[in-house]
Protein backbone atom coordinates (compact mmCIF):
# COMPACT_ATOMS: atom_id res chain seq x y z
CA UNK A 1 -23.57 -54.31 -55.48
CA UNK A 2 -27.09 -53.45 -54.60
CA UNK A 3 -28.27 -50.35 -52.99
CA UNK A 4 -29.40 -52.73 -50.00
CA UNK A 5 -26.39 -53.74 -49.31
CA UNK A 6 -25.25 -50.06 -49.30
CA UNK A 7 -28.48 -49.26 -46.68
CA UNK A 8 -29.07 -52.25 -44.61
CA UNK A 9 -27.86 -52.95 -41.01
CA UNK A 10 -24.24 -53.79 -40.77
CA UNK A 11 -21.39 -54.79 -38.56
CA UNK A 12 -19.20 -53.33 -41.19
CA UNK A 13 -17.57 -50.00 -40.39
CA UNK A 14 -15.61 -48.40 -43.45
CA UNK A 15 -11.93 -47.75 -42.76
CA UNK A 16 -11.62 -44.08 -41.23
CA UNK A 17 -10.22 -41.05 -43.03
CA UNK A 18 -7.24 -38.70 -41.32
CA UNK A 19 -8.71 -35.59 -40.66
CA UNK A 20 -10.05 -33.29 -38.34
CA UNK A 21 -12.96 -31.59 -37.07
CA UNK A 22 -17.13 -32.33 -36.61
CA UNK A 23 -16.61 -34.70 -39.30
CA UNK A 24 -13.49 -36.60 -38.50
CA UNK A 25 -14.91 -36.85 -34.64
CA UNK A 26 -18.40 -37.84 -35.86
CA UNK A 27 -16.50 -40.28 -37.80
CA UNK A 28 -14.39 -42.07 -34.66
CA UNK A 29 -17.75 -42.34 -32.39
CA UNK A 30 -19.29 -43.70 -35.28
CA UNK A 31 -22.32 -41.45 -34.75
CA UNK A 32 -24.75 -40.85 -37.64
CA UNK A 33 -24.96 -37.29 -38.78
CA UNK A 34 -28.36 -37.66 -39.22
CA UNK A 35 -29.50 -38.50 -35.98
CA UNK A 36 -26.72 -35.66 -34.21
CA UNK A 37 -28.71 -33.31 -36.95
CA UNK A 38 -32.32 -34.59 -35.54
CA UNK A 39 -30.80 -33.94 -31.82
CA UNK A 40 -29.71 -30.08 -32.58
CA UNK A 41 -33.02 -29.94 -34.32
CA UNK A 42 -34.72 -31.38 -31.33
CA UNK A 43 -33.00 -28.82 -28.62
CA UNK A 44 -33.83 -25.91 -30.91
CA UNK A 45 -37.46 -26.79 -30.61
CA UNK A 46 -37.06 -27.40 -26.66
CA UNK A 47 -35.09 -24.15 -26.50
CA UNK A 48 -37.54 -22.11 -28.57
CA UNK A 49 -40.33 -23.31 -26.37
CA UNK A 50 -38.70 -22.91 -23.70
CA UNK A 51 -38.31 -18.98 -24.13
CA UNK A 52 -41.80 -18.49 -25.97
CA UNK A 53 -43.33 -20.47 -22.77
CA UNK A 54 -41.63 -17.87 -20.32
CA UNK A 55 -39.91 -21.59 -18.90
CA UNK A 56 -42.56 -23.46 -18.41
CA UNK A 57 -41.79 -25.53 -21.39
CA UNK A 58 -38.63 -27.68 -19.69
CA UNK A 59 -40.35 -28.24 -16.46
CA UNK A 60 -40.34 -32.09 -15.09
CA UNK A 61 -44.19 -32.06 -15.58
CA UNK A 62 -43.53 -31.29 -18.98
CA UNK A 63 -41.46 -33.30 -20.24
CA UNK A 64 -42.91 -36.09 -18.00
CA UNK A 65 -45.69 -35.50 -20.05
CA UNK A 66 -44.50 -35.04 -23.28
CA UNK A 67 -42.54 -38.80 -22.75
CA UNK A 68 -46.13 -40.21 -22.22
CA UNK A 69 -47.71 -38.39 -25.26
CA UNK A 70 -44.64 -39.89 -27.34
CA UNK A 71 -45.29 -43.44 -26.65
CA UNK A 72 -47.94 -44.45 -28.96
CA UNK A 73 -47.03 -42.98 -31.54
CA UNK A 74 -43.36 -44.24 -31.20
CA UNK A 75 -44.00 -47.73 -30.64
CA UNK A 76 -46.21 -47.49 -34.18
CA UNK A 77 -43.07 -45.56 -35.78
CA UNK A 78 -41.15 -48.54 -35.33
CA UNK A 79 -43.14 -51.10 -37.46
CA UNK A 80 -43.83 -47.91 -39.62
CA UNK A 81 -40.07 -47.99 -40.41
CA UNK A 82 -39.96 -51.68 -41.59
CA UNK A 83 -43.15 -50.76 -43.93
CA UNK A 84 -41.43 -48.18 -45.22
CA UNK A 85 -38.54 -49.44 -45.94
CA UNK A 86 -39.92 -52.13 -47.75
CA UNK A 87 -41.25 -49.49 -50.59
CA UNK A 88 -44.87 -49.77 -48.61
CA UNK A 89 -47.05 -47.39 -46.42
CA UNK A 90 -49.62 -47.64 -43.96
CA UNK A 91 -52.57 -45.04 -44.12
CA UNK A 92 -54.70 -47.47 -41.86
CA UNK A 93 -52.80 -47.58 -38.05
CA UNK A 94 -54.93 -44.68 -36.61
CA UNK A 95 -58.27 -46.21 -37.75
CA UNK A 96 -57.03 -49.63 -36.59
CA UNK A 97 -55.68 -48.22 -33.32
CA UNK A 98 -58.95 -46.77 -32.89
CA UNK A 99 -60.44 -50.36 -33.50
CA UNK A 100 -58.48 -52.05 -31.00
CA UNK A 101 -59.03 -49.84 -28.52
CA UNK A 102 -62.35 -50.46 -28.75
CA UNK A 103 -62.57 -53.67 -28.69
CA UNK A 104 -59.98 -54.13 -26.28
CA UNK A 105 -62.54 -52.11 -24.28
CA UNK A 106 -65.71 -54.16 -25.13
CA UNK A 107 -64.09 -56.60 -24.06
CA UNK A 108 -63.13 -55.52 -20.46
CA UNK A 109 -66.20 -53.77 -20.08
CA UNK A 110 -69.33 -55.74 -21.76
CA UNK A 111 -67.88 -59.20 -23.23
CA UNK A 112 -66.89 -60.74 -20.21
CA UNK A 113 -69.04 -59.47 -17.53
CA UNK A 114 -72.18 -59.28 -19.44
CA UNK A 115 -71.89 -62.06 -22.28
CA UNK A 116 -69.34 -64.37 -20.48
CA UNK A 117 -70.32 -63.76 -17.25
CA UNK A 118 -66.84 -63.80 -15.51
CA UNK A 119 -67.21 -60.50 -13.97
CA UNK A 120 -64.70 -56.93 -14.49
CA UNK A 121 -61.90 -55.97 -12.88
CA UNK A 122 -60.64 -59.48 -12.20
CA UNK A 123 -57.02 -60.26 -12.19
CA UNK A 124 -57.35 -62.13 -15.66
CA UNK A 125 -59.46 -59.14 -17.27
CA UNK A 126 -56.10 -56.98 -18.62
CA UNK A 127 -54.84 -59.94 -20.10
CA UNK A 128 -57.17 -61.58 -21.98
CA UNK A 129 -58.07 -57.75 -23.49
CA UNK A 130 -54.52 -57.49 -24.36
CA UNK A 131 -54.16 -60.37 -25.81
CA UNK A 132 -57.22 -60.46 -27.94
CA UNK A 133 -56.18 -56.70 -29.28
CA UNK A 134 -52.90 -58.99 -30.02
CA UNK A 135 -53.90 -61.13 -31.50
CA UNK A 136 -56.45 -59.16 -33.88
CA UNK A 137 -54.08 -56.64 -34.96
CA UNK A 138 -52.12 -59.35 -36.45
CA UNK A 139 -55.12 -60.67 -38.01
CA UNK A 140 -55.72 -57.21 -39.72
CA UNK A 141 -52.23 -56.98 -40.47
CA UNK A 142 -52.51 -60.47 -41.97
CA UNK A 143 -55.94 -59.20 -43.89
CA UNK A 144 -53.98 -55.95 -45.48
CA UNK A 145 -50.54 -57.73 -45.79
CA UNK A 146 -51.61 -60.85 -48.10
CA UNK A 147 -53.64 -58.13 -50.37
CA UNK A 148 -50.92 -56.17 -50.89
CA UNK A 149 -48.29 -58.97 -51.17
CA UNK A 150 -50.36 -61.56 -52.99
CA UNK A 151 -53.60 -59.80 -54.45
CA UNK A 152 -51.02 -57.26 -56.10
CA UNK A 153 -52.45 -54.45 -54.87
CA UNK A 154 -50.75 -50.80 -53.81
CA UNK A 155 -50.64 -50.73 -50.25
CA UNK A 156 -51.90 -47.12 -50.77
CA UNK A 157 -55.02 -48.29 -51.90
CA UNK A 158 -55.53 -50.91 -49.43
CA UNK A 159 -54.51 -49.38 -45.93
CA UNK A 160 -56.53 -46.18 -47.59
CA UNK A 161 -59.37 -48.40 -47.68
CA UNK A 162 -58.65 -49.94 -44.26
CA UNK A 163 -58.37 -46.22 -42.87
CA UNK A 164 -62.37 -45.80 -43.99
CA UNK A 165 -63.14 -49.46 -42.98
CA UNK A 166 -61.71 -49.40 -39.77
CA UNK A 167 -63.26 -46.07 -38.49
CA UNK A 168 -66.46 -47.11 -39.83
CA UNK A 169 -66.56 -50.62 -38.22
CA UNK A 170 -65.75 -48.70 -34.61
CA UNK A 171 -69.18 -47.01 -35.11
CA UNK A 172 -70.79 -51.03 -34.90
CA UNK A 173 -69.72 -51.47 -31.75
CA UNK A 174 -71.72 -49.21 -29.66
CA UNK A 175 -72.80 -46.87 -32.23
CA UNK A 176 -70.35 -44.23 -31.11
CA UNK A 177 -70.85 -43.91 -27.59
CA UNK A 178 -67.80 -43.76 -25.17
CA UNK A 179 -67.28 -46.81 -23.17
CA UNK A 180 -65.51 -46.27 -20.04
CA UNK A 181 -63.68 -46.96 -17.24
CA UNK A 182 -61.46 -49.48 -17.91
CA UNK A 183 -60.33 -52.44 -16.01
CA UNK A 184 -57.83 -51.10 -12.83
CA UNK A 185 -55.28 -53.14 -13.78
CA UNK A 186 -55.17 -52.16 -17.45
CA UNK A 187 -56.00 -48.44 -16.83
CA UNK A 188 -52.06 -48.67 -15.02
CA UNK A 189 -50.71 -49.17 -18.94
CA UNK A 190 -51.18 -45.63 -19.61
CA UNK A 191 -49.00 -44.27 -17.07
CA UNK A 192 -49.99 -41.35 -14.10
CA UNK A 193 -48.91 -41.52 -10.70
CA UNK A 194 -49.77 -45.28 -10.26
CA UNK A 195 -48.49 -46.80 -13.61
CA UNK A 196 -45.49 -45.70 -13.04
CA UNK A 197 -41.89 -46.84 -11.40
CA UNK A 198 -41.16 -44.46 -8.55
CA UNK A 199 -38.05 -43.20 -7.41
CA UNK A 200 -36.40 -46.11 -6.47
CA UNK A 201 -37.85 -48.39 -9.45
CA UNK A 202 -36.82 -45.57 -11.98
CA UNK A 203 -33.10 -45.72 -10.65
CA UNK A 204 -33.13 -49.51 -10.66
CA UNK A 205 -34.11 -49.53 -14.32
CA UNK A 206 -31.56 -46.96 -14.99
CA UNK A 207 -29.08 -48.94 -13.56
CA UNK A 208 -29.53 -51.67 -15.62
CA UNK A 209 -30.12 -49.92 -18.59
CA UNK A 210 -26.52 -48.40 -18.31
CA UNK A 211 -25.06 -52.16 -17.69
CA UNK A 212 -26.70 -53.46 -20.89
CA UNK A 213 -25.38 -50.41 -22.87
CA UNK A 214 -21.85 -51.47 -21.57
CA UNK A 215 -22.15 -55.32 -22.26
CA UNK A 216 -23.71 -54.46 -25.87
CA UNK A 217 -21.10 -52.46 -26.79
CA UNK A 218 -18.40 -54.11 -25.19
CA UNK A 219 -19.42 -57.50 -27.11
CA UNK A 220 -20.32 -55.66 -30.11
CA UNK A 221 -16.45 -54.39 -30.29
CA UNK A 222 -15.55 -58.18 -29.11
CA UNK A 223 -17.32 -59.30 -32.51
CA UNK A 224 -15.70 -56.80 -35.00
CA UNK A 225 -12.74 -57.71 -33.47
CA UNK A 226 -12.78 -61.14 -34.20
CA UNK A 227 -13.81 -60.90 -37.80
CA UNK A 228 -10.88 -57.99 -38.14
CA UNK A 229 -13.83 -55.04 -38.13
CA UNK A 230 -12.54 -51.47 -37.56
CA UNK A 231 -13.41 -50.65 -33.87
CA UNK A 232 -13.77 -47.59 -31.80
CA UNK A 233 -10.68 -45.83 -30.42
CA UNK A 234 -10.80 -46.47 -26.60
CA UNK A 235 -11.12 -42.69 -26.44
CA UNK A 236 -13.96 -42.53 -28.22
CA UNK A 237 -15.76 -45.66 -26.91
CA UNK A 238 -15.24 -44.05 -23.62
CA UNK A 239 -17.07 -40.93 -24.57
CA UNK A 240 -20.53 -43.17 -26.25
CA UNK A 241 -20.12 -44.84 -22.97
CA UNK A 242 -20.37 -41.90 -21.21
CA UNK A 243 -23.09 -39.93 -23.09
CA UNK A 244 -25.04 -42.95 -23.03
CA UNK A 245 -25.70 -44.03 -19.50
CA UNK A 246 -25.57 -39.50 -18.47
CA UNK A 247 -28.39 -39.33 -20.97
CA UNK A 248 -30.32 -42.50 -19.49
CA UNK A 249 -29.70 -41.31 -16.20
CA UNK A 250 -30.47 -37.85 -16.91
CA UNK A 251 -33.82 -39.00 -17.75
CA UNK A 252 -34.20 -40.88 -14.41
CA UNK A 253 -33.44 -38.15 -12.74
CA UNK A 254 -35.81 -36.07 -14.46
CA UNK A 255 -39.11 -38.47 -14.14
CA UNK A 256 -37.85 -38.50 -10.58
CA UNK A 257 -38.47 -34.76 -10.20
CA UNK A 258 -42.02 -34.78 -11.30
CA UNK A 259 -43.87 -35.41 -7.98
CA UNK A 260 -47.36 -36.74 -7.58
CA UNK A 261 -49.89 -34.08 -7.80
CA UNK A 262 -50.69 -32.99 -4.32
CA UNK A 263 -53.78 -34.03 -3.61
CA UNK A 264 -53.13 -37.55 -4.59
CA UNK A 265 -50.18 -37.28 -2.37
CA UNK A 266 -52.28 -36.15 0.25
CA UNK A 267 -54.35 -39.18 -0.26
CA UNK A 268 -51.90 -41.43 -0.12
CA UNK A 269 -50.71 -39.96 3.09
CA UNK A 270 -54.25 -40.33 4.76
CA UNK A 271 -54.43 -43.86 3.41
CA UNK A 272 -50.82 -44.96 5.06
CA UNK A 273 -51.18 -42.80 7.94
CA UNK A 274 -47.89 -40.43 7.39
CA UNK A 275 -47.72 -37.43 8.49
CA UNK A 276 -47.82 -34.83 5.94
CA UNK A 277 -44.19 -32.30 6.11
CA UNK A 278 -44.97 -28.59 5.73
CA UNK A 279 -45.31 -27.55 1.97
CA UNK A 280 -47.03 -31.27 1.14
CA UNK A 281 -45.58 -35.04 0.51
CA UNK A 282 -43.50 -34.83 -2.23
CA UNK A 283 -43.48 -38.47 -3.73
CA UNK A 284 -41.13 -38.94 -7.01
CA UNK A 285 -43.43 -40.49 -10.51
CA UNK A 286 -40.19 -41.56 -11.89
CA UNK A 287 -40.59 -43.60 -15.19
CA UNK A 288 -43.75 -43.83 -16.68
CA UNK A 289 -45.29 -47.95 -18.06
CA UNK A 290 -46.03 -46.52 -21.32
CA UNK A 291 -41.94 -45.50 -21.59
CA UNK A 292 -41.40 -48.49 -20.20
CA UNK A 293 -43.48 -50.29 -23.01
CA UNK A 294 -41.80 -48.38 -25.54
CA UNK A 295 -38.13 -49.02 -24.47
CA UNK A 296 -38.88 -52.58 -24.57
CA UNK A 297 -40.66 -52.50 -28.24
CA UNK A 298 -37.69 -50.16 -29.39
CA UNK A 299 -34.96 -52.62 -28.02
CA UNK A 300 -36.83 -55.74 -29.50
CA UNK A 301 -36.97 -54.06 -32.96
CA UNK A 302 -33.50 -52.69 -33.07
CA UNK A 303 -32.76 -56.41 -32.68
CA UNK A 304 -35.49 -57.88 -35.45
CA UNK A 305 -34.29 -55.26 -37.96
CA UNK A 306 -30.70 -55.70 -37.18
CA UNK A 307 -29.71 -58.78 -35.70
CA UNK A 308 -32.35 -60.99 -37.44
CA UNK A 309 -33.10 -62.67 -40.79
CA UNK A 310 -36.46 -61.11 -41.70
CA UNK A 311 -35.09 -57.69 -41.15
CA UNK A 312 -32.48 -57.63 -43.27
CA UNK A 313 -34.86 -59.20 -45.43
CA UNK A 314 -36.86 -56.24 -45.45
CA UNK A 315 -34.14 -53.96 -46.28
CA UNK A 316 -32.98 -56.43 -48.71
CA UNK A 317 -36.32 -56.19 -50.73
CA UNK A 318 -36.41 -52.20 -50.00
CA UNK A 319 -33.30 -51.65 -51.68
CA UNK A 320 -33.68 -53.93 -55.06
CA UNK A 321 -37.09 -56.06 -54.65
CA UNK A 322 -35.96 -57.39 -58.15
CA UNK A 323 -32.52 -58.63 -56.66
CA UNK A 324 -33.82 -60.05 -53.57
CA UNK A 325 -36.34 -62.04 -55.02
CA UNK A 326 -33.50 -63.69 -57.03
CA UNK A 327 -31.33 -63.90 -54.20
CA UNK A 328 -33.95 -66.12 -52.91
CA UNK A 329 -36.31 -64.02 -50.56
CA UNK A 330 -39.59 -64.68 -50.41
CA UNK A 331 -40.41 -61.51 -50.79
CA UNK A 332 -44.34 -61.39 -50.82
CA UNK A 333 -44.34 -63.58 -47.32
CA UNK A 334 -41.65 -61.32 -45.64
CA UNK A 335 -43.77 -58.36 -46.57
CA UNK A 336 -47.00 -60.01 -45.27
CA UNK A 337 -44.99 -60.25 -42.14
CA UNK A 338 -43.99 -56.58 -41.90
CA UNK A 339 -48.03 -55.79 -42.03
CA UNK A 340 -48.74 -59.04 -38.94
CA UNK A 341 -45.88 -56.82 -36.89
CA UNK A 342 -47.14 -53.76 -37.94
CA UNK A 343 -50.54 -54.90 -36.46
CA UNK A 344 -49.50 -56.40 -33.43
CA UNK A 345 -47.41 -53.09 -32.55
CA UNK A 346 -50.93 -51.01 -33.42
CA UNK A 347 -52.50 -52.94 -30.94
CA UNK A 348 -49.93 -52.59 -28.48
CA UNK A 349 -50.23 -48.46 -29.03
CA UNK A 350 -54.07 -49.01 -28.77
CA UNK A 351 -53.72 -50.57 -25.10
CA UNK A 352 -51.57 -47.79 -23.75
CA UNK A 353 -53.79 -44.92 -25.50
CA UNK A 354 -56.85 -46.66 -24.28
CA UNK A 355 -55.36 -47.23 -21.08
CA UNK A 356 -53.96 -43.67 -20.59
CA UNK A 357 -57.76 -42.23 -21.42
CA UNK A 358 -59.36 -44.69 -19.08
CA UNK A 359 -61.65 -44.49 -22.05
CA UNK A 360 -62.67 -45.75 -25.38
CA UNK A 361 -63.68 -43.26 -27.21
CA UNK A 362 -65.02 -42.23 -31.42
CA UNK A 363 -62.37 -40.22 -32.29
CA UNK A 364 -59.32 -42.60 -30.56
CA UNK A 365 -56.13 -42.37 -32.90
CA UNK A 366 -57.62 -40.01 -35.37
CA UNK A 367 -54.68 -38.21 -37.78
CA UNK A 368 -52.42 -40.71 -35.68
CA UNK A 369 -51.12 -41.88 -38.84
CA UNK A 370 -49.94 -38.34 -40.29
CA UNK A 371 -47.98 -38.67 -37.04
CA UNK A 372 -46.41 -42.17 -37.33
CA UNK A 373 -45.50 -41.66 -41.03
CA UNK A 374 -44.18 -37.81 -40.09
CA UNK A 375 -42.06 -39.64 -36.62
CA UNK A 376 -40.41 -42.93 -39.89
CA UNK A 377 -39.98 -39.80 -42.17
CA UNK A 378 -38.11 -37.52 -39.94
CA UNK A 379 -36.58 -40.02 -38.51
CA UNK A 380 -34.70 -40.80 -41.56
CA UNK A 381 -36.41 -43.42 -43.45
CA UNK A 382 -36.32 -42.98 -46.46
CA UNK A 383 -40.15 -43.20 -49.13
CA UNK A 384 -37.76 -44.73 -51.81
CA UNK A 385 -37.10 -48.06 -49.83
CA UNK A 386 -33.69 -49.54 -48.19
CA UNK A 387 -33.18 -46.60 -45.43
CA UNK A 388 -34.37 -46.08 -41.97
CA UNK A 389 -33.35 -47.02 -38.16
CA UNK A 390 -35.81 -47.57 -35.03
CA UNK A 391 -33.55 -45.03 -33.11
CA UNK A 392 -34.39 -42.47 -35.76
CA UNK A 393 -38.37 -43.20 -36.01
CA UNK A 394 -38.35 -42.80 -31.89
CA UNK A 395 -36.70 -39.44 -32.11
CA UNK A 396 -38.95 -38.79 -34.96
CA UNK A 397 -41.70 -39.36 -32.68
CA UNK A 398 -40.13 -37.17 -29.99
CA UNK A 399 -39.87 -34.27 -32.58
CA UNK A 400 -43.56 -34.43 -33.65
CA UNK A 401 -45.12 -34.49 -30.14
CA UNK A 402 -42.73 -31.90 -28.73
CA UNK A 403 -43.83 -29.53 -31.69
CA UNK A 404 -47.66 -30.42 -30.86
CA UNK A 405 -47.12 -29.88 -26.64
CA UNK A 406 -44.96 -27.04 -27.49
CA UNK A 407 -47.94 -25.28 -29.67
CA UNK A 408 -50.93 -26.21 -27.30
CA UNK A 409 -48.76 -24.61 -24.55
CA UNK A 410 -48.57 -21.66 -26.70
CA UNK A 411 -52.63 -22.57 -27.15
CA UNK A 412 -52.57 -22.00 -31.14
CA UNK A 413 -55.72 -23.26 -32.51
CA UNK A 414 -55.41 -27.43 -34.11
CA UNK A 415 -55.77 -26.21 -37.80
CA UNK A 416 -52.29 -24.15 -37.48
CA UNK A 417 -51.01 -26.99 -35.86
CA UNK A 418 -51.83 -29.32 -38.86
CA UNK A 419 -50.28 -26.59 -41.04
CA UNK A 420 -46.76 -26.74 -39.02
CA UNK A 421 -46.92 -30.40 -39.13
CA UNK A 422 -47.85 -30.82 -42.73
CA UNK A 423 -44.95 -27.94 -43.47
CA UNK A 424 -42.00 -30.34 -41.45
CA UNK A 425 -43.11 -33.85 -43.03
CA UNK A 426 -43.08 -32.34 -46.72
CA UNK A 427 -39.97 -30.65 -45.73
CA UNK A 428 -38.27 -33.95 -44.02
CA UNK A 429 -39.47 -35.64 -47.64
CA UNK A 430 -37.41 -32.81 -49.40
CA UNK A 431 -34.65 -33.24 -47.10
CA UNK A 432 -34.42 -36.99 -47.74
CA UNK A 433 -34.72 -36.36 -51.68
CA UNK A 434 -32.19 -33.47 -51.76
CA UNK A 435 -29.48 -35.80 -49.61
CA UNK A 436 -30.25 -38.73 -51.86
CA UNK A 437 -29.77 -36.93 -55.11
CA UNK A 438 -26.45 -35.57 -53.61
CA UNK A 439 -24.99 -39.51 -52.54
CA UNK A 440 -25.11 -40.42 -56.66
């Protein structure tokens, strides 16, 4: 037996030992440890904030804020995960995000009004910048992939060089000068009080959200049944259910207490001719497009990495590349294709950064990568190949920006930061060594 087929994605649950406490319930809500560890690491952070901030730290503004912050750098965590996993890395996704952005901004703002002629803020502009940032992050992704995969080359070397490349190549555009605004539509990517839900959008989503995590799990427990897989206790399915959707809706709620900032409700008030209460309009945010955006990235790469082919591919070649190649995996094309989704997901980041600055700017996704690799790290997957999970890399990405927001609220200088930073992702690598060495 191979260690992949130890560490991939399975349906298979291994028969449950008697016993009781942490362990034993951990055990019947099949919960991984790691993740409930990540969690209490998570609300020590929050708490510890929270009291050095004198409670300004778990405020709806806040953590409205802090969700926002999160979602670049979690939507690149999830293709960082597949790299990863594959025995890879990727030192280039800041410099390329940085890339994208600008073009996706030359395009919007100088392309097509000045070159094509077909004028800015049209209803077509967002797309066709979109897609072209698309469409050339899986180009560089393509570029990087087949050097690694067929030119034999350590993807340290090559994303290294595509980190200096990249960066350098932004400077071409406009020679470093800021290009800004942005097309209206595409400026609503990046979130504030007009790319968002609102109240009742929010609780719509929510809604729904809880109804999927029923009919997954309900027809995930349908399909161990039928192949005579261990389930859940009802007790216990009862009790994911339930954490689940109060978490989800806990979340709603709290996007729905971060109002607009006054005097954009004021505005807004003027502009529909409502009469303002005493104290101000108080009009709910609710969820923000760029959580939006990554929910639906995180959803669509649970399911690539778990549900499809190519994923378990991935983990396949992670955990013996030897065995899978003789298993019949093409392994040098499936790791191209981590590097074309790795791309396309960069570019997808790029948009909402872009979009959230109104801006394209030098220094866009600069040490971006320390915190995409730090977000797949802490998140549990693992530098040895074969190990990691999308939920993981998102909470990863949670844990880095909350320690960031949490130390600019404090207002310690960036170098200190870097230090703190630096200190968790070598001690996350240690972690991950130690609990390896510990499994044999």
């Amino acid at each position: 037996m191979t260690q992949a087929t130890l560490s991939r994605p399975t349906d298979v649950v291994p028969q449950r030992r008697s016993g009781r406490g942490l362990a034993s319930l951990s055990q019947s809500l099949e919960l991984d440890t790691r993740l409930l560890g990540m969690v209490a690491a998570l609300a020590i952070i929050w708490i510890g904030f929270q009291i050095l901030s004198g409670g300004l730290f778990l405020t709806p503004r806040n953590l409205w804020n802090l969700s926002v912050q999160s979602a670049s750098i979690a939507i690149m965590a999830t293709g960082m995960v597949l790299i990863i996993v594959s025995r890879n890395i990727d030192l280039s996704v800041g410099s390329v995000l940085g890339f994208l952005g600008y073009t996706m901004a030359m395009v919007q703002a100088q392309w097509l009004p000045n070159a094509l002629h077909l004028g800015f803020n049209q209803p077509y502009t967002w797309i066709v910048a979109v897609a072209v940032g698309v469409v050339a992050g899986a180009l560089i992704g393509l570029l990087q992939g087949a050097i690694i995969a067929y030119g034999g080359v350590p993807s340290f070397i090559v994303t290294l060089g595509g980190f200096l490349v990249w960066r350098g190549l932004i400077f071409a555009y406009a020679q470093g000068q800021t290009i800004a605004p942005m097309d209206v539509i595409f400026a609503l990517l990046g979130g504030g009080p007009n790319g968002s839900l609102g109240e009742w959008g929010s609780w719509i989503v929510g809604i729904l959200g809880c109804l999927g995590i029923i009919a997954a799990t309900f027809v995930n427990r349908r399909r161990r049944q039928k192949y005579g897989f261990a389930v859940r206790p009802v007790w216990a399915l009862v009790t994911v259910l339930v954490l689940g959707c109060g978490l989800l809706l806990g979340a709603v709620w709290v996007a729905n207490s971060y109002p607009w900032p006054s005097a954009l409700a004021t505005q807004y008030a003027r502009a529909h001719n409502i009469q303002e209460p005493p104290g101000g309009l108080q009009i709910p945010t609710g969820i923000a497009y760029p959580v939006l955006i990554t929910a639906g990235v995180a959803l669509v790469m649970t399911f690539i990495a778990t549900r499809r082919r190519f994923g378990r591919y991935v983990f396949a070649i992670g955990g013996n590349p030897d065995a899978a190649e003789l298993g019949g995996i093409n392994v040098r094309w499936t790791i191209t294709k981590t590097y074309v989704l790795m791309g396309v997901l960069v570019a997808v980041a790029a948009a909402v950064q872009t979009a959230r600055l109104n801006a394209a700017v030098t220094n866009l996704g600069v040490q971006n990568e320390l915190d995409v690799i730090s977000a797949a790290v802490i998140g549990g997957s693992s530098l040895s190949g074969g190990i990691g999970t999308i939920p993981g890399a998102l909470l990863g990405a949670v844990v880095m920006q909350s320690l960031r927001s949490g130390m600019v609220m404090l207002k310690v200088d960036s170098p200190t930061q870097d230090i703190v930073v630096g200190i968790v992702l070598v001690a996350a690598v240690w972690l991950d060594t130690y609990l390896r060495r510990r499994g044999k």
